[in-house]
Protein backbone atom coordinates (compact mmCIF):
# COMPACT_ATOMS: atom_id res chain seq x y z
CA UNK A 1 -20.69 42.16 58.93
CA UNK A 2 -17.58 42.24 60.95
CA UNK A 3 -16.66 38.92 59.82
CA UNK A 4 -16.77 40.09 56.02
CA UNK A 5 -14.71 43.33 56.40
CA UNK A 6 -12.25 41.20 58.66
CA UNK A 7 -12.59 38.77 54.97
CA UNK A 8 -11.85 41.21 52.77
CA UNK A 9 -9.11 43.12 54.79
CA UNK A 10 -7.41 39.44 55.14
CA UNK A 11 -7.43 39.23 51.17
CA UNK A 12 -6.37 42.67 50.41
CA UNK A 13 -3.35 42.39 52.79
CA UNK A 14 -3.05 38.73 50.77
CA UNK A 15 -2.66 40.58 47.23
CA UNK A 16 -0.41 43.37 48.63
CA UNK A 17 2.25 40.72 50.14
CA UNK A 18 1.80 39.01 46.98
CA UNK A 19 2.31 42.09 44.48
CA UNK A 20 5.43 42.68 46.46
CA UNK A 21 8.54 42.93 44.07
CA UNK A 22 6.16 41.39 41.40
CA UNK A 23 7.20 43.12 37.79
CA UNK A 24 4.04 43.16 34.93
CA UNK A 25 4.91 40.73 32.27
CA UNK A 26 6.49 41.88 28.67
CA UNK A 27 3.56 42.07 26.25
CA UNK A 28 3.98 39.93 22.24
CA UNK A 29 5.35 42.60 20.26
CA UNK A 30 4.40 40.36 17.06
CA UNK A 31 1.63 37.65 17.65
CA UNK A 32 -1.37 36.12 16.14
CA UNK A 33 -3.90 33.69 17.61
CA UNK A 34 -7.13 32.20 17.58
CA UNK A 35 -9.43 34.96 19.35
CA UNK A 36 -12.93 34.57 21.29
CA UNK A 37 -14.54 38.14 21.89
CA UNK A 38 -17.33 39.34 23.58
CA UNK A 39 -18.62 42.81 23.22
CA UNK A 40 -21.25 44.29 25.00
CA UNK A 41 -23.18 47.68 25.64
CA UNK A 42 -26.02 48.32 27.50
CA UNK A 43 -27.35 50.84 25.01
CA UNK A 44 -27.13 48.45 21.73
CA UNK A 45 -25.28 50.62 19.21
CA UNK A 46 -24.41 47.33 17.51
CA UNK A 47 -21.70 46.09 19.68
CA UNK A 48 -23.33 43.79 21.27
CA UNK A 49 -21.74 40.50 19.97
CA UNK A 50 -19.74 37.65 19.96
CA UNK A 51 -17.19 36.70 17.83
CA UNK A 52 -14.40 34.09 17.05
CA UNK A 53 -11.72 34.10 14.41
CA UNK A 54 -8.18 35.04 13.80
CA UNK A 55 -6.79 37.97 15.31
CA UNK A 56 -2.66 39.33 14.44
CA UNK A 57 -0.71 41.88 15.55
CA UNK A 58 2.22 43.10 14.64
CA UNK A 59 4.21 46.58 16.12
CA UNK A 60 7.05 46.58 13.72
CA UNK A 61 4.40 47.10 10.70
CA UNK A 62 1.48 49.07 13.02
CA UNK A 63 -1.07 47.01 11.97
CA UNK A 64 -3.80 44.63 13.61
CA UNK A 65 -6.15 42.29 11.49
CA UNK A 66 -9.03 40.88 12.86
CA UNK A 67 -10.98 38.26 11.00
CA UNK A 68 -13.96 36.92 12.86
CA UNK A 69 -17.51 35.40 12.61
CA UNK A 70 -19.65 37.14 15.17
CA UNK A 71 -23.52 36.99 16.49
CA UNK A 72 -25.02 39.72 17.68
CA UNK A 73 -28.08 42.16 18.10
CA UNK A 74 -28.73 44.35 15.66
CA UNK A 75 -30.92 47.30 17.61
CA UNK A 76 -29.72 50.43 18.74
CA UNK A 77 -31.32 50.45 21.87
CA UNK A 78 -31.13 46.95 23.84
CA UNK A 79 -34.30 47.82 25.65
CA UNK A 80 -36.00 46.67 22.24
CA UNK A 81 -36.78 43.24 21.24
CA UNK A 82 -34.26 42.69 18.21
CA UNK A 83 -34.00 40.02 15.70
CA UNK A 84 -29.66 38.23 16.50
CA UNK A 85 -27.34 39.01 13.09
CA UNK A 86 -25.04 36.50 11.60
CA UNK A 87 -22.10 38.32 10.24
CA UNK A 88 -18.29 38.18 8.94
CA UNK A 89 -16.09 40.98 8.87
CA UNK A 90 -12.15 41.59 8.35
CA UNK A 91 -11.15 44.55 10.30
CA UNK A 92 -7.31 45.88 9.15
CA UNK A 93 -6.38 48.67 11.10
CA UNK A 94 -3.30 50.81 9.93
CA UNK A 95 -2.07 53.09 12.80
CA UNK A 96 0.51 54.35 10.71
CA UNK A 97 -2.05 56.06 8.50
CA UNK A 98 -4.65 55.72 11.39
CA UNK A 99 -7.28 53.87 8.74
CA UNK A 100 -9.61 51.47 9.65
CA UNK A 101 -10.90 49.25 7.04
CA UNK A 102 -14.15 47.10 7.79
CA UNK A 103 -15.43 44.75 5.14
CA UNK A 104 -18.82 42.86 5.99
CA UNK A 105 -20.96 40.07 4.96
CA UNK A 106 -23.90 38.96 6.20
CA UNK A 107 -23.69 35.71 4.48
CA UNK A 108 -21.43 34.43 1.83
CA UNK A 109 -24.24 35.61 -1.13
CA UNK A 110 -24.57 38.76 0.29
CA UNK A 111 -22.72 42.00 -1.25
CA UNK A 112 -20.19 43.06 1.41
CA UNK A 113 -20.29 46.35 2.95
CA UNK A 114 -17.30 48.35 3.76
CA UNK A 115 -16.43 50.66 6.28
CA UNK A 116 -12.96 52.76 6.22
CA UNK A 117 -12.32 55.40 9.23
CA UNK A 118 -10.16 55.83 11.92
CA UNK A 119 -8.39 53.05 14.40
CA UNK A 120 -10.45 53.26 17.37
CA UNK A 121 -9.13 49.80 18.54
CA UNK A 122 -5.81 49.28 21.28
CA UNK A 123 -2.62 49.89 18.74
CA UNK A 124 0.07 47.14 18.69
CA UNK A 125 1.30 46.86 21.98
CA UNK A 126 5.23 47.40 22.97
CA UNK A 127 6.55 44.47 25.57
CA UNK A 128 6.39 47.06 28.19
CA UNK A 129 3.13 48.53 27.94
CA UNK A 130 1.81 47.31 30.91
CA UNK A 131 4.88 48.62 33.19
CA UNK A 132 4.74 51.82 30.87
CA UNK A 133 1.21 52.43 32.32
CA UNK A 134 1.86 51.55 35.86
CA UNK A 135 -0.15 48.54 35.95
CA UNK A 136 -0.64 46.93 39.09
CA UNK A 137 -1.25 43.11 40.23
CA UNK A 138 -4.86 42.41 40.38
CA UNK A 139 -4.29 38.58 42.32
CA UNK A 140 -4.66 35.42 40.95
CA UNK A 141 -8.26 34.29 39.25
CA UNK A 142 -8.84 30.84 38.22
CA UNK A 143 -10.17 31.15 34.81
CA UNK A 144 -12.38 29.11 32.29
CA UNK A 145 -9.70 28.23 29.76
CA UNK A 146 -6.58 28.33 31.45
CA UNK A 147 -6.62 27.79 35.18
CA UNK A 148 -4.80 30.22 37.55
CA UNK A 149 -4.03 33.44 35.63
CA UNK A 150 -2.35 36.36 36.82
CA UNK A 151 -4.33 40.01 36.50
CA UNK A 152 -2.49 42.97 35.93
CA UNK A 153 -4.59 46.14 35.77
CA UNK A 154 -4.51 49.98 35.40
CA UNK A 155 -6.82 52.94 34.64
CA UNK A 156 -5.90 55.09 31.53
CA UNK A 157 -7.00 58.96 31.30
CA UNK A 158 -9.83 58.10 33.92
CA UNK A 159 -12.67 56.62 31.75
CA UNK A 160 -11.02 52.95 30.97
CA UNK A 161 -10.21 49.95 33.17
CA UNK A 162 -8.33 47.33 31.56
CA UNK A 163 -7.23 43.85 32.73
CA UNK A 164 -4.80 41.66 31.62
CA UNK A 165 -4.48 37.61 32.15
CA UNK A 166 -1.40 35.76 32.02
CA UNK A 167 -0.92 31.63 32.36
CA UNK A 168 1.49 30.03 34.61
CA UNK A 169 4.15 30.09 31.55
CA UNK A 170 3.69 34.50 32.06
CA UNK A 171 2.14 33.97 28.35
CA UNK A 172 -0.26 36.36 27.54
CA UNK A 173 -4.11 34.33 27.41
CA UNK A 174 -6.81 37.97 27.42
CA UNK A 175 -7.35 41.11 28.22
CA UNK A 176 -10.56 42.80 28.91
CA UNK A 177 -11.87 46.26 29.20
CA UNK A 178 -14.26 48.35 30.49
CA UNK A 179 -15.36 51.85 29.16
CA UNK A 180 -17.12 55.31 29.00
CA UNK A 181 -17.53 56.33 25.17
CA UNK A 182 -19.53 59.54 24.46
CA UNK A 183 -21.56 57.84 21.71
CA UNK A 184 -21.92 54.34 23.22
CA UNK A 185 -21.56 55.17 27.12
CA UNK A 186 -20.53 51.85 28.99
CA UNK A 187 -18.55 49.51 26.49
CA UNK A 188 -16.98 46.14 27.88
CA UNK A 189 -15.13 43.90 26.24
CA UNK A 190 -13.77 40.28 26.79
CA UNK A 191 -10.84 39.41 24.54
CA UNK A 192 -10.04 35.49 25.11
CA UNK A 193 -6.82 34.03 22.67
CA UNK A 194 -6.04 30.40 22.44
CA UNK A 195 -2.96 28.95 20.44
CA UNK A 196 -0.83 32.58 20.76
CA UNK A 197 2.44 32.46 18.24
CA UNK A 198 4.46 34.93 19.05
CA UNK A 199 7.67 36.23 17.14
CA UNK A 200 10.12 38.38 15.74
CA UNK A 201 9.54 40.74 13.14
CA UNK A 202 9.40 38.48 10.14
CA UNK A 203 6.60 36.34 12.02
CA UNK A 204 3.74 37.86 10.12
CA UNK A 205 4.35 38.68 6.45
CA UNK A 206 3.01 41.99 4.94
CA UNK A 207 0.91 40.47 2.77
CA UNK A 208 -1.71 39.40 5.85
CA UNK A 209 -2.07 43.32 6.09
CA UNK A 210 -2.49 44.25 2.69
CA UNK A 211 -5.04 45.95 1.39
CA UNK A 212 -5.12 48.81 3.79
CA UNK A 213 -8.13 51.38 2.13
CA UNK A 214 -9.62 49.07 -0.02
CA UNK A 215 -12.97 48.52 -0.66
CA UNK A 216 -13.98 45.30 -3.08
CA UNK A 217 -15.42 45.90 -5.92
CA UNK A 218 -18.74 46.38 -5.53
CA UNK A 219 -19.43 46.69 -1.72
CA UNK A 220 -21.74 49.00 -0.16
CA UNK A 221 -20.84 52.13 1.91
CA UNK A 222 -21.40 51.23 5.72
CA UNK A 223 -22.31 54.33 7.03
CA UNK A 224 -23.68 53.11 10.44
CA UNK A 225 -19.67 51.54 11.52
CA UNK A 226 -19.21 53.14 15.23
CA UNK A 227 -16.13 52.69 16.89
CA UNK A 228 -14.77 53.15 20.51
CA UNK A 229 -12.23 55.32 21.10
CA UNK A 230 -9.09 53.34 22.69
CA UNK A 231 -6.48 54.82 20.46
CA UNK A 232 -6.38 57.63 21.44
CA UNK A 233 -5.88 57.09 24.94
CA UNK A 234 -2.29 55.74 23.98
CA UNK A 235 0.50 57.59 22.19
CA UNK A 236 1.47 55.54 18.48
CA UNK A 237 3.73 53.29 19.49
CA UNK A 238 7.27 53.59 18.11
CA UNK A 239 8.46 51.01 15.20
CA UNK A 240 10.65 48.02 16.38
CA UNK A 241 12.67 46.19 14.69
C-alpha cells in the first residue's frame, strides 16, 4: 500500500513539474474533419451510439454541422434488451438563432424525420477557450490514433468534466466529456477527429450551413430528439473575423 501512494505521489509531483510554465494550446477557430464519436448513457435515452462522418465548425458564422452514420440502441432504459438502430442524421446547429436542426433516416428508403430545437451541443470554440476556462495540464496519455497526446482539462459550472487531446504538432486530435443532465443523468462522450483542416474565415463556405430551420419536404416530426445541455454552460461566443 505504501509502495502505491509513494507511486502515485511520484507521478503527481511528475505532472506538476511538467505543467510548470506550460500555456493550453489555441483552439481551430474554423475547422472541419473527419469525426469518430462515441456517446454513451447509462440510462439509454437514445444516446447510446456510435458514429462517424464529417463534422465543421466555424466561429465567424456560429454554426457547427455534423453529418454522421451512427449505430446505436434504441431503448430508453439500457437495463432492457434492445434491438441496435442503423441511422443517418445531419445535425446544423445555428447559435446565432440558437436552432438546432436534426434530419434523420433510418435507411436511404425511409422518410426522414426532422427535429428543430435548441443548440444543446459545445458552440464554436474561440482559440482561447481552453485558457479562458482555466484549463489545466492533465499529463501526457499515449493514445490509439495518435501516440503521445497532451490533456488539458477543466470543470465548467460543477456538473461537466471535459478533456482535451493535442498531438506532438499542439494540433487539436479530441475532446471528450463527461456529464450530469437532468433528463439523461450521466452523459459521456468521446469525440475522435482525423484529417483536421483548419482556416481562416473563408475556409468553410456558407452554403455547408445552409438550410438552418428547414425541414424536407415531407419528413416526419421527431418528437422524441433529447439533447444535452452544453451550451449553456458557455457564454455565445463573439464573431471573428
Amino acid at each position: 500500500m505504501q509502495s502505491l501512494f509513494s507511486a502515485i505521489i511520484s507521478f503527481s509531483l511528475l505532472v506538476v513539474c511538467e505543467a510548470q510554465g506550460k500555456v493550453a494550446p489555441l483552439l481551430p477557430s474554423e475547422f472541419y474533419a473527419n469525426m469518430l464519436q462515441n456517446k454513451f448513457n447509462q440510462n439509454g435515452f437514445g444516446v447510446n451510439h456510435t458514429c462517424s462522418g464529417t463534422y465543421y465548425s466555424s466561429l465567424s458564422q456560429m454554426m457547427v454541422r455534423a453529418d454522421c452514420t451512427a449505430a446505436g440502441y434504441i431503448s430508453n432504459n439500457a437495463s432492457i434488451p434492445s434491438p441496435t438502430q442503423s441511422s443517418i442524421f445531419l445535425s446544423l446547429m445555428d447559435f446565432e438563432n440558437n436552432l438546432n436542426t436534426v434530419v434523420t433516416w433510418n435507411n436511404l428508403g425511409s422518410t426522414p424525420s426532422c427535429w428543430k430545437g435548441p443548440c444543446g451541443w459545445l458552440p464554436p470554440l474561440a482559440p482561447t477557450f481552453l485558457r479562458d476556462n482555466n484549463a489545466i495540464y492533465g499529463g501526457i496519455e499515449n493514445t490509439k490514433f495518435d501516440g503521445d497526446c497532451e490533456k488539458w482539462q477543466f470543470l465548467a459550472k460543477g456538473n461537466t468534466f471535459f478533456t482535451f487531446y493535442f498531438n506532438k504538432f499542439q494540433q487539436l486530435t479530441r475532446f471528450d466529456f463527461v456529464t450530469y443532465d437532468p433528463n439523461q443523468k450521466e452523459v459521456g462522450v468521446n469525440n475522435q477527429f482525423f484529417n483536421v483542416v483548419t482556416g481562416n474565415s473563408s475556409l468553410l463556405p456558407p452554403a455547408i450551413f445552409s438550410g438552418s430551420g428547414n425541414c424536407p419536404n415531407g419528413s416526419l416530426k421527431d418528437v422524441a430528439k433529447r439533447e444535452i445541455s452544453l451550451a449553456s454552460l458557455f457564454p455565445t461566443t463573439e464573431h471573428q473575423g
